[in-house]
N, C-alpha and C. Protein backbone atom coordinates (compact mmCIF):
# COMPACT_ATOMS: atom_id res chain seq x y z
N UNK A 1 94.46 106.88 147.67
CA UNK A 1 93.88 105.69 147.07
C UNK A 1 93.51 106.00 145.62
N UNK A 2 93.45 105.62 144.44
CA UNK A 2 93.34 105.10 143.24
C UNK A 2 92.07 104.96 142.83
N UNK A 3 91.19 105.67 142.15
CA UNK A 3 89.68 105.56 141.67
C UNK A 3 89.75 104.25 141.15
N UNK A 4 89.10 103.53 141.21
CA UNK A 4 88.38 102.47 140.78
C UNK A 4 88.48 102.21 139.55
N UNK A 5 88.77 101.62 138.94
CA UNK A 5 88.60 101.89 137.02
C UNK A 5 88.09 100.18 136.91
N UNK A 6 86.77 100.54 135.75
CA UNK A 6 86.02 99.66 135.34
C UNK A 6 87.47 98.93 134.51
N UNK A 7 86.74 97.61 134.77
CA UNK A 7 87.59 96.62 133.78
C UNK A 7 87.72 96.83 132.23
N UNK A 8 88.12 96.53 131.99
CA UNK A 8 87.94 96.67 129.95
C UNK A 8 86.98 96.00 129.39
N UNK A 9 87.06 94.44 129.77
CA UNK A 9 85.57 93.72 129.40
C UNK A 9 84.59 94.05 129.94
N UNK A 10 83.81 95.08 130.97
CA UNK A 10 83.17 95.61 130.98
C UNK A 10 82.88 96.49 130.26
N UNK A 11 83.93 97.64 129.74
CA UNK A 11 83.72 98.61 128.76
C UNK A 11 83.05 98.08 127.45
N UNK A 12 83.94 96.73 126.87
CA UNK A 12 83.15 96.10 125.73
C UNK A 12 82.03 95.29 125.94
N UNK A 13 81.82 94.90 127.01
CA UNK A 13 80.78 93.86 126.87
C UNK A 13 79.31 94.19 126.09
N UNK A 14 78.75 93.28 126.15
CA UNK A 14 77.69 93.50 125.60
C UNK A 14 76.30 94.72 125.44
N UNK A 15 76.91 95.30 127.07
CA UNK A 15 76.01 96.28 127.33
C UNK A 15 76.20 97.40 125.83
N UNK A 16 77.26 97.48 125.44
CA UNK A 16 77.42 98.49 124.33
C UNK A 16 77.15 97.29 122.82
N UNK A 17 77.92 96.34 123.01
CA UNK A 17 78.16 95.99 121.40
C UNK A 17 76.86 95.14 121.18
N UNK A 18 76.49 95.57 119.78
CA UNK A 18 75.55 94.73 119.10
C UNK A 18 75.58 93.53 119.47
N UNK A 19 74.37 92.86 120.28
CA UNK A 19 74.25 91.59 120.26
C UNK A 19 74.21 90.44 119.39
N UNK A 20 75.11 89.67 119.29
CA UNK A 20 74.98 88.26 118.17
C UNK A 20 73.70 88.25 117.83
N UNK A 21 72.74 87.78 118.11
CA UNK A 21 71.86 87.51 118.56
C UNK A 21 71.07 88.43 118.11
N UNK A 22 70.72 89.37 117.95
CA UNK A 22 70.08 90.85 117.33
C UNK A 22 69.56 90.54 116.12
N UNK A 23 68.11 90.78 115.76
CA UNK A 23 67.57 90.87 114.68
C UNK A 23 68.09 91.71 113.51
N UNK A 24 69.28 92.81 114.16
CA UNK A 24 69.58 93.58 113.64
C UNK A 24 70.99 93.51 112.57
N UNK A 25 71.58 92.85 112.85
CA UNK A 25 72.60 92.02 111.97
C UNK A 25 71.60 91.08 110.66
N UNK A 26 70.54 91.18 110.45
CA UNK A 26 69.55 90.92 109.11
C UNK A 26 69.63 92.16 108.45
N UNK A 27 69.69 93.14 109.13
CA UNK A 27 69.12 94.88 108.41
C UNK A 27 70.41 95.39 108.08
N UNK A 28 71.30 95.31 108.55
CA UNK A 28 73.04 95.72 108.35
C UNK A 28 73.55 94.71 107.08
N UNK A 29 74.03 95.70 106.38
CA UNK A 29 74.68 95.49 104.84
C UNK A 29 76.23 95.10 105.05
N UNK A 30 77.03 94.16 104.37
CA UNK A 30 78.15 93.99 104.02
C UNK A 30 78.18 94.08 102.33
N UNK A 31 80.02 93.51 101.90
CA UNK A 31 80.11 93.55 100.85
C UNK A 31 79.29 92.41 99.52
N UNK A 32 78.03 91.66 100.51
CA UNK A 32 77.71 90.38 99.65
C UNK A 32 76.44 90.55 100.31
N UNK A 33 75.69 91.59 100.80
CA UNK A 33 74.26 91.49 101.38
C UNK A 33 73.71 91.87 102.52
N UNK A 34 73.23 90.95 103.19
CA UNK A 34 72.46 91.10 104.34
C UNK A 34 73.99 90.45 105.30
N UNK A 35 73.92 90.88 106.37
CA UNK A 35 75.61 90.59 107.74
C UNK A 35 74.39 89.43 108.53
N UNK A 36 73.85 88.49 108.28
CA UNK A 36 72.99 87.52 108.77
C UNK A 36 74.02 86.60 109.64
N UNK A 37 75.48 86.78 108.35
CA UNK A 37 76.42 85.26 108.55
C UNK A 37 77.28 85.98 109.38
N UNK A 38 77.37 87.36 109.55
CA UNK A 38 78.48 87.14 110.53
C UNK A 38 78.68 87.17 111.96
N UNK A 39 77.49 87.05 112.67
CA UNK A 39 77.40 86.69 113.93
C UNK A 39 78.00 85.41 114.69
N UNK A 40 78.03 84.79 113.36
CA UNK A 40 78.40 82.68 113.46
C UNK A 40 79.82 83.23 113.35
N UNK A 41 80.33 84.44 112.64
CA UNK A 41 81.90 84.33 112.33
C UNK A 41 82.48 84.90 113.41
N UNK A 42 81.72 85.43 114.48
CA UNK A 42 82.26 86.79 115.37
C UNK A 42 82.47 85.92 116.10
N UNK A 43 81.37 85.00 116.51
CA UNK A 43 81.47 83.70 117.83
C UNK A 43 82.69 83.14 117.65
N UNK A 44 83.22 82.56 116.62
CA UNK A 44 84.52 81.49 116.31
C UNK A 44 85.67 82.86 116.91
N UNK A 45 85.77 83.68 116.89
CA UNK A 45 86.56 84.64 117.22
C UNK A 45 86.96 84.40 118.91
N UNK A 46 86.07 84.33 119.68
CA UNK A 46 86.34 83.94 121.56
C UNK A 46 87.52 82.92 121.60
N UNK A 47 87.71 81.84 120.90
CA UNK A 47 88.74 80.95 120.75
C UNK A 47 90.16 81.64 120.28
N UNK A 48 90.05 83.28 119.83
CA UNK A 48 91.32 83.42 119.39
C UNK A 48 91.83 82.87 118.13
N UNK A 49 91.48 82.35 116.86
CA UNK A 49 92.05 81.81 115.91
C UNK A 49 93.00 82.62 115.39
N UNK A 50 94.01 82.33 114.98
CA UNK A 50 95.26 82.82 114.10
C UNK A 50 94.28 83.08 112.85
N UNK A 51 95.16 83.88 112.19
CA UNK A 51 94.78 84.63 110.31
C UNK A 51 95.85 83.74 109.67
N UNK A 52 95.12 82.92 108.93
CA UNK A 52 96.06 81.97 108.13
C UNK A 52 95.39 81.89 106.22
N UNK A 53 95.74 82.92 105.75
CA UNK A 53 95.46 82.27 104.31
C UNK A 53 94.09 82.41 104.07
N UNK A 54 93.97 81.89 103.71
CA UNK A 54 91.82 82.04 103.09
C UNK A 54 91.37 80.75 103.71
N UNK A 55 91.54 81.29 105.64
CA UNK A 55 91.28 80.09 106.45
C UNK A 55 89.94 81.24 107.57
N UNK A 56 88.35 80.34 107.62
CA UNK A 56 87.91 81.41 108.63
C UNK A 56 88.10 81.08 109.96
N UNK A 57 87.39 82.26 110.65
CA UNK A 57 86.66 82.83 110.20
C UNK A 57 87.08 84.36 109.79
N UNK A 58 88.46 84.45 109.68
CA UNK A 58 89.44 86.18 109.16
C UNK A 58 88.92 85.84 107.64
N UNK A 59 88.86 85.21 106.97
CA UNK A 59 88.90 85.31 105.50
C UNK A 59 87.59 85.82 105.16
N UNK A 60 86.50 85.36 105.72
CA UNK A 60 85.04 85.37 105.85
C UNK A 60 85.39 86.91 105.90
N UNK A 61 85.33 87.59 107.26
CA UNK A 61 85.26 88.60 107.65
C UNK A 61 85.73 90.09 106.94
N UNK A 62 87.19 89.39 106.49
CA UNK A 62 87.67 90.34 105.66
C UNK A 62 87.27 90.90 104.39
N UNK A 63 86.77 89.81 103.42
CA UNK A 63 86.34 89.96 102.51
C UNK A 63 84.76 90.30 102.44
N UNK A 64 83.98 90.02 103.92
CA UNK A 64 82.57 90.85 103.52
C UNK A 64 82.77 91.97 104.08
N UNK A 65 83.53 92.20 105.23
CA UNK A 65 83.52 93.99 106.04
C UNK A 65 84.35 94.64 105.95
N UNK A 66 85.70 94.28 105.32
CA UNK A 66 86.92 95.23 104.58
C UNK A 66 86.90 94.70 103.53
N UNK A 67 86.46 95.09 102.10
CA UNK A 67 86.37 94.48 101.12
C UNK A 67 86.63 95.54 99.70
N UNK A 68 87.69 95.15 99.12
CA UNK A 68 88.49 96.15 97.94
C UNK A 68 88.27 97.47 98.27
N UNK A 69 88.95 97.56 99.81
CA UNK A 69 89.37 99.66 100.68
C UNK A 69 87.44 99.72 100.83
N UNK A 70 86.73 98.82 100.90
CA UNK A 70 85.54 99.63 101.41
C UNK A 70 85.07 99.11 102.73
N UNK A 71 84.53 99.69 103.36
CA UNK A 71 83.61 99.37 104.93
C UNK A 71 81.92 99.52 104.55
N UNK A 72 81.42 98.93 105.59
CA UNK A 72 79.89 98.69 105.34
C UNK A 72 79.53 98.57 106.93
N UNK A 73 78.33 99.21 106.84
CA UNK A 73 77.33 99.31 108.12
C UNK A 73 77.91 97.86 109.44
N UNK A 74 77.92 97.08 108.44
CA UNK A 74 78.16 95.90 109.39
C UNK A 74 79.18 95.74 109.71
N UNK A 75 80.71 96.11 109.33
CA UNK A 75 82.00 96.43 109.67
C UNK A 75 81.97 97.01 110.87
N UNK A 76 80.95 98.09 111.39
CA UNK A 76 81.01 98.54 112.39
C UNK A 76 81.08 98.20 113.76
N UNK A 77 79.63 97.03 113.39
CA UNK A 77 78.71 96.32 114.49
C UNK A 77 80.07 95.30 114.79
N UNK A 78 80.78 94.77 113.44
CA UNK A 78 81.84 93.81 114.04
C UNK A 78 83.05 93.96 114.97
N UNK A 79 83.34 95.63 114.56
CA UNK A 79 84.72 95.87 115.36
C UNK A 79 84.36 95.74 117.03
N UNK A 80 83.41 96.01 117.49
CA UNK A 80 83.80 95.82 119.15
C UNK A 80 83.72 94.37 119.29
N UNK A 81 83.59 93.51 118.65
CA UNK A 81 83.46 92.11 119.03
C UNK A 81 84.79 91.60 118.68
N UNK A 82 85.22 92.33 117.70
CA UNK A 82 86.82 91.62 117.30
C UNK A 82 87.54 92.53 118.56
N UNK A 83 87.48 93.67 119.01
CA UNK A 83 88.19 93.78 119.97
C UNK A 83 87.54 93.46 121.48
N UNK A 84 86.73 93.00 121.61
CA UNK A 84 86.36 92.23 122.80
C UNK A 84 87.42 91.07 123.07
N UNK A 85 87.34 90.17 121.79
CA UNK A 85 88.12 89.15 121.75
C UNK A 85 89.70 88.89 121.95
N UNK A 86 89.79 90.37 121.52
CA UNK A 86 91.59 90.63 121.89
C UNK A 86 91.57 91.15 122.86
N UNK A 87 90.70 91.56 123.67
CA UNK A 87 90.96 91.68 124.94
C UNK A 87 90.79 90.65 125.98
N UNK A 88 90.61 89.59 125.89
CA UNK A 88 90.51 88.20 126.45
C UNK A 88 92.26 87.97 126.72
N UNK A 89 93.16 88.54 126.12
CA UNK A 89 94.04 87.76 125.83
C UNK A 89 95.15 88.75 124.85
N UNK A 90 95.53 89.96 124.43
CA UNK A 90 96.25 90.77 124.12
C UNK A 90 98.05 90.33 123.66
N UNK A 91 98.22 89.48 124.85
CA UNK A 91 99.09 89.40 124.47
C UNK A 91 99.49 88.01 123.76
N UNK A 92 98.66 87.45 123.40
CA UNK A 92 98.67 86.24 122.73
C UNK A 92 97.63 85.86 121.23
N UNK A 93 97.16 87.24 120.81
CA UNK A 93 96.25 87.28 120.35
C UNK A 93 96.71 87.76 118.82
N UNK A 94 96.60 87.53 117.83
CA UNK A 94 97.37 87.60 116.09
C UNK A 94 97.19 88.64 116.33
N UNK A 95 98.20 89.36 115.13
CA UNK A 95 98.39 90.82 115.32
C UNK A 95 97.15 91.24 114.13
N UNK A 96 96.13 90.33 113.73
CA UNK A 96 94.67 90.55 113.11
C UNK A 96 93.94 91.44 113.66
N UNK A 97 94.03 91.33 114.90
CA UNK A 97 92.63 91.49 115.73
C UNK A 97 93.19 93.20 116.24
N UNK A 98 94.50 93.43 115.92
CA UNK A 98 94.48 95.07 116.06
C UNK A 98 94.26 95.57 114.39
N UNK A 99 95.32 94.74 113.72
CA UNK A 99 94.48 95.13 112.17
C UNK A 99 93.57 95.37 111.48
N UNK A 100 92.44 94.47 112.08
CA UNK A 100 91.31 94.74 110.99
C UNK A 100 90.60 96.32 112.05
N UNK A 101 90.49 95.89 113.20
CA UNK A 101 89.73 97.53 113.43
C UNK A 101 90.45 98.88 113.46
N UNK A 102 91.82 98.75 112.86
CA UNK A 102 92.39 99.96 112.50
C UNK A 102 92.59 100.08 110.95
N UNK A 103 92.48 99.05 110.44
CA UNK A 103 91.79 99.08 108.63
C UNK A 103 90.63 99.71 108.64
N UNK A 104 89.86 99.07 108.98
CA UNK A 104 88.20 99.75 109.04
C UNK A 104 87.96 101.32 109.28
N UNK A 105 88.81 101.35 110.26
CA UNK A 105 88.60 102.84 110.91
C UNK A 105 89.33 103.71 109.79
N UNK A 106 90.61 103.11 109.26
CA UNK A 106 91.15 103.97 108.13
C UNK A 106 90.28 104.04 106.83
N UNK A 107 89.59 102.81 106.79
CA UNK A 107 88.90 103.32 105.38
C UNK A 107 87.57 103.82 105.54
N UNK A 108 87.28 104.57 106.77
CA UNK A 108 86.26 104.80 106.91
C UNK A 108 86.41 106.04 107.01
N UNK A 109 87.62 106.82 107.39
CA UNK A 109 87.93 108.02 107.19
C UNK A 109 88.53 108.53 105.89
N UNK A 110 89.09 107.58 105.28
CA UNK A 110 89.47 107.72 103.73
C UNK A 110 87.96 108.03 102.91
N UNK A 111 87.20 107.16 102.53
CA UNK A 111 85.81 107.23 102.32
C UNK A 111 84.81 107.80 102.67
N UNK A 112 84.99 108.54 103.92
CA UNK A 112 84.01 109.55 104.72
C UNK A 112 82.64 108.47 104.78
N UNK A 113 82.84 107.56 105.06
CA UNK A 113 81.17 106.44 105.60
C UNK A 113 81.19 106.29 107.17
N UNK A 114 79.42 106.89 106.72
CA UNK A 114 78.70 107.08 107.71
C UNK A 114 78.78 106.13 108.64
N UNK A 115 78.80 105.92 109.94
CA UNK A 115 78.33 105.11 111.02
C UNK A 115 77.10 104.98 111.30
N UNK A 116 76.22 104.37 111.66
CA UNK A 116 74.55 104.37 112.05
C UNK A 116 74.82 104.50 113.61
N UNK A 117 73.59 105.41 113.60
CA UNK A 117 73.70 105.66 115.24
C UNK A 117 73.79 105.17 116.21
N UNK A 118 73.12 104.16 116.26
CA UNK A 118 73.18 102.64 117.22
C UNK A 118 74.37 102.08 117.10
N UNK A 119 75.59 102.19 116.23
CA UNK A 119 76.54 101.55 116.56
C UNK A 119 77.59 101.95 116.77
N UNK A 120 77.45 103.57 116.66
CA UNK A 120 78.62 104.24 117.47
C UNK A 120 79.51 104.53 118.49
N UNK A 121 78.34 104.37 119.64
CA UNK A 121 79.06 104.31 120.40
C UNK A 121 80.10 103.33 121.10
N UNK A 122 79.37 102.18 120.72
CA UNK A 122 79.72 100.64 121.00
C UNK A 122 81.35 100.87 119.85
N UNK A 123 81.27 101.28 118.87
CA UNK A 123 82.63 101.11 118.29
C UNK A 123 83.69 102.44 118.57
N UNK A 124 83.09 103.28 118.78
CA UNK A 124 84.50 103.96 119.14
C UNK A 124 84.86 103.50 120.80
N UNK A 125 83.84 102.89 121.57
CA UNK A 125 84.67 102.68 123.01
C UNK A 125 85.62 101.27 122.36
N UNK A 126 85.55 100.88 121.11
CA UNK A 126 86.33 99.81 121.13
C UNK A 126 87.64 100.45 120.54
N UNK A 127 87.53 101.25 119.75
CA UNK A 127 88.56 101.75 119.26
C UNK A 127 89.77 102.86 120.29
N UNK A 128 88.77 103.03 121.04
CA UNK A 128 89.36 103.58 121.94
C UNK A 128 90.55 102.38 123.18
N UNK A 129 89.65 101.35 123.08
CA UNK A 129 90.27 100.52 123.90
C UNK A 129 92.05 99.90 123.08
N UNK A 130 92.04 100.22 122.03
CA UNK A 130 93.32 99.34 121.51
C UNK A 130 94.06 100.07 121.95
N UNK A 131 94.89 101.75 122.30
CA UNK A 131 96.32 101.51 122.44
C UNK A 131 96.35 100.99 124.03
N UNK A 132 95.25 100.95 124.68
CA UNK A 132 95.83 100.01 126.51
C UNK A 132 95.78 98.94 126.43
N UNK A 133 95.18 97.59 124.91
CA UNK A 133 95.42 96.23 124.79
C UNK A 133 97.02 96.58 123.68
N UNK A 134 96.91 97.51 123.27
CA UNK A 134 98.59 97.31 122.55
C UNK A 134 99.43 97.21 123.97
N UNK A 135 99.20 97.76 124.66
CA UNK A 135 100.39 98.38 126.26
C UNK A 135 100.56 96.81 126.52
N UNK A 136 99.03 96.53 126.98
CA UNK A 136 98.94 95.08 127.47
C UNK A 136 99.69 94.03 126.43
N UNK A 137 100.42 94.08 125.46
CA UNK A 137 101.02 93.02 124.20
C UNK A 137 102.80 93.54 123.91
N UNK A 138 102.52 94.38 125.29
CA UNK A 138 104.24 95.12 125.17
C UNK A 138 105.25 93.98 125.35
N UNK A 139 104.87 93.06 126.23
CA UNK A 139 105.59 92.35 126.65
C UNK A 139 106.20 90.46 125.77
N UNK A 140 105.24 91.10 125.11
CA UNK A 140 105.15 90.29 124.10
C UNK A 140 106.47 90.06 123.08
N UNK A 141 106.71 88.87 122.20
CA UNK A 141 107.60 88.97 120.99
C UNK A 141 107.16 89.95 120.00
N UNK A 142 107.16 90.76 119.37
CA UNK A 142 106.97 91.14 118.17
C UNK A 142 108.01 91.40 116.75
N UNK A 143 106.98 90.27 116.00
CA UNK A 143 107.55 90.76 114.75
C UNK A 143 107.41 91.70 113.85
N UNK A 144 107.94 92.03 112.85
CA UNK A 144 107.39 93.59 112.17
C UNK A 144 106.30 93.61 111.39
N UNK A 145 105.72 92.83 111.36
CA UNK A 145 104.19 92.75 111.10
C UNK A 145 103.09 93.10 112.21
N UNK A 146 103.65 92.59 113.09
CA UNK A 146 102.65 92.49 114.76
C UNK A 146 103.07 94.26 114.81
N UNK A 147 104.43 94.60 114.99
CA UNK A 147 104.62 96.23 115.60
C UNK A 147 104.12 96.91 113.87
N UNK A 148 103.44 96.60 112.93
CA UNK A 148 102.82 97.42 111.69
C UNK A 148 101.41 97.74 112.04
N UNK A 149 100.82 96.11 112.14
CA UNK A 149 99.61 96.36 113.55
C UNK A 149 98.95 97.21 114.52
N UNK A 150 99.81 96.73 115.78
CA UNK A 150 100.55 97.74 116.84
C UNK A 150 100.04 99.17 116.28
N UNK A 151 100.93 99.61 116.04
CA UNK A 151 101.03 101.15 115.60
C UNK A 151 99.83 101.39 114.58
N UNK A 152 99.74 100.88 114.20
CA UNK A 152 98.00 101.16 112.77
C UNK A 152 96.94 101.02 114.12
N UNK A 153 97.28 100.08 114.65
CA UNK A 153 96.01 100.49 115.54
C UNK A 153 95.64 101.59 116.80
N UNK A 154 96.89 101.95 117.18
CA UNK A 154 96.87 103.35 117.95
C UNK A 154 97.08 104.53 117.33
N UNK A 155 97.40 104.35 116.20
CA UNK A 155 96.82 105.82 114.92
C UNK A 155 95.67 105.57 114.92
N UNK A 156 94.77 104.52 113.98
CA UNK A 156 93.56 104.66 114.34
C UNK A 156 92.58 104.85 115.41
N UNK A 157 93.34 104.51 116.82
CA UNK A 157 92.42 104.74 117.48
C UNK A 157 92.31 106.34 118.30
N UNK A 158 93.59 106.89 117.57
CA UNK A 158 93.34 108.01 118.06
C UNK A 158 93.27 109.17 116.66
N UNK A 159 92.35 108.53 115.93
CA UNK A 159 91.92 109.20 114.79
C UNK A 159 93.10 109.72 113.72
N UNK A 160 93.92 109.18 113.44
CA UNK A 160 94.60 109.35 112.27
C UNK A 160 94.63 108.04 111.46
N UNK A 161 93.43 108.44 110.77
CA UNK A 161 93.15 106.92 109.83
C UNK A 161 94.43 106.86 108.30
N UNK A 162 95.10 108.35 108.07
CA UNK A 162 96.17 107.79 107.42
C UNK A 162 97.39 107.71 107.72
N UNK A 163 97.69 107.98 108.66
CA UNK A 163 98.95 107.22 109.61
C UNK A 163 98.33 106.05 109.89
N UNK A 164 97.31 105.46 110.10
CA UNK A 164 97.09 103.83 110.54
C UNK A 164 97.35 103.34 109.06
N UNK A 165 97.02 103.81 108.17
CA UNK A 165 97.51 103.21 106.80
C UNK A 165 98.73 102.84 106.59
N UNK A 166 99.04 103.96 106.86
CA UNK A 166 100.94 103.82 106.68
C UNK A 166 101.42 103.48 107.45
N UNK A 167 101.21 103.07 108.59
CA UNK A 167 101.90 102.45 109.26
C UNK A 167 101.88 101.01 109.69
N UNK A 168 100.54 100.53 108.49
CA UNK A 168 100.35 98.77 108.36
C UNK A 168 101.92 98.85 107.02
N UNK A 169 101.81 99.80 106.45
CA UNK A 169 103.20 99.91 105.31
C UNK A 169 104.49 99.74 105.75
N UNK A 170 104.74 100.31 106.82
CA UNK A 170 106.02 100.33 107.99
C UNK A 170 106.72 99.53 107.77
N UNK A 171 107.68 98.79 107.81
CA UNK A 171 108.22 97.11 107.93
C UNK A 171 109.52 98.05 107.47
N UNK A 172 110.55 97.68 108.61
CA UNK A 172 112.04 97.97 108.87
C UNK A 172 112.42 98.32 107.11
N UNK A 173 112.44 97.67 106.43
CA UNK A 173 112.90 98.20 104.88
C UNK A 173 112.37 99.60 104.12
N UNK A 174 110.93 99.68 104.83
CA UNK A 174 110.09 101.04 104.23
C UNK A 174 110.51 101.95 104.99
N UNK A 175 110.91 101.56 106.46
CA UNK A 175 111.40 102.71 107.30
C UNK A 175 112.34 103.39 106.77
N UNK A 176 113.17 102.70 106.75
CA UNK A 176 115.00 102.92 106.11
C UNK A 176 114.56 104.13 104.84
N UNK A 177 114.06 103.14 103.93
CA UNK A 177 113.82 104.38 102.77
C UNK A 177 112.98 105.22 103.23
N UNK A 178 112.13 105.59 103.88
CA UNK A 178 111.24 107.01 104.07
C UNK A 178 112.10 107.70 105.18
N UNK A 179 113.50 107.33 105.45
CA UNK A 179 114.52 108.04 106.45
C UNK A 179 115.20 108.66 105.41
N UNK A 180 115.60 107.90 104.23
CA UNK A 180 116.53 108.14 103.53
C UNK A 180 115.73 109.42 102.52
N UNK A 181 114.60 109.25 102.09
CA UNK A 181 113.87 110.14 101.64
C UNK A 181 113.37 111.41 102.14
N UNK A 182 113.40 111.28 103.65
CA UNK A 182 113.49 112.69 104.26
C UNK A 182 114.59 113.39 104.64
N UNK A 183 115.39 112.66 105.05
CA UNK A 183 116.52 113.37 105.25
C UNK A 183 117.36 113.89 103.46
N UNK A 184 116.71 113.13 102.76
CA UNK A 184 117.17 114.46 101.38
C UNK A 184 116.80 115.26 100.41
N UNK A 185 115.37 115.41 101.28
CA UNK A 185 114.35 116.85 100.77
C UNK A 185 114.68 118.40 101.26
């Protein structure tokens, strides 16, 4: 018989991730202040919205918690909630929601920034959770944006924050030339 294995939305649920709701999203810094607003942006996230343009709540998000290659305290608190949300639904879910927490995680190892203690653990069980919601999106269409994704987010989640870089770079044309460039070194 087969041990038991906790569900995944159990792993993320709330018991670990910063509560919406938390006084503590006032005290956590983004790129424009106090992270007050992004609890309202994390909620619109359960619906699944597509990343469309400087449409939120991705535009919001991006630009206060990945903002010109930097991360902030509150980037942190956000990633298990953006991957809560892709785990609702993996295989139907923009190839955003593996992007931004394998951005984060890359520029957080590029930058060497700190995590606060309280929100560690809650974000690496999330980071940990993306390559078994990538497995879960196998079945899926992918285009070479979604498999740039994909792959950035199971480098990052297994700690190679610059292979998750380069491999949001990936796209069938960059391949070709970094084939053609190794094979004549």
């Amino acid at each position: 018989m087969l041990p038991h294995r906790r569900p995944l939305m159990t792993t993320l649920s709330p018991l670990h991730a910063l509560a919406l709701d938390s006084s503590r999203w006032h005290e956590l810094e983004h790129a424009y202040g106090t992270a007050s607003d992004i609890p309202d942006l994390l909620r619109q996230l359960d619906s699944l919205p597509a990343s469309h343009a400087e449409q939120d709540p991705w535009f919001s998000l991006w630009s206060a918690l990945a903002h010109q290659d930097d991360v902030f305290p509150a980037s942190f608190a956000a990633v298990p909630h953006v991957v809560r949300a892709l785990a609702q639904s993996p295989s139907t879910a923009d190839a955003t929601y593996f992007q931004f927490p394998a951005v984060v995680e890359a520029l957080r190892q590029r930058n060497a920034v700190e995590i606060p203690d309280d929100l560690r653990t809650a974000y690496f069980a999330a980071l940990a959770a993306l390559p078994g919601l990538v497995a879960k999106a196998a079945d899926r269409a992918w285009d070479e944006g979604f498999l740039a994704c994909a792959l950035s987010a199971v480098a990052a989640a297994k700690g190679f924050g610059s292979v998750a870089e380069a491999a949001l770079e990936l796209t069938p044309y960059v391949a070709d030339e970094f084939m053609e460039w190794f094979h004549s070194r």
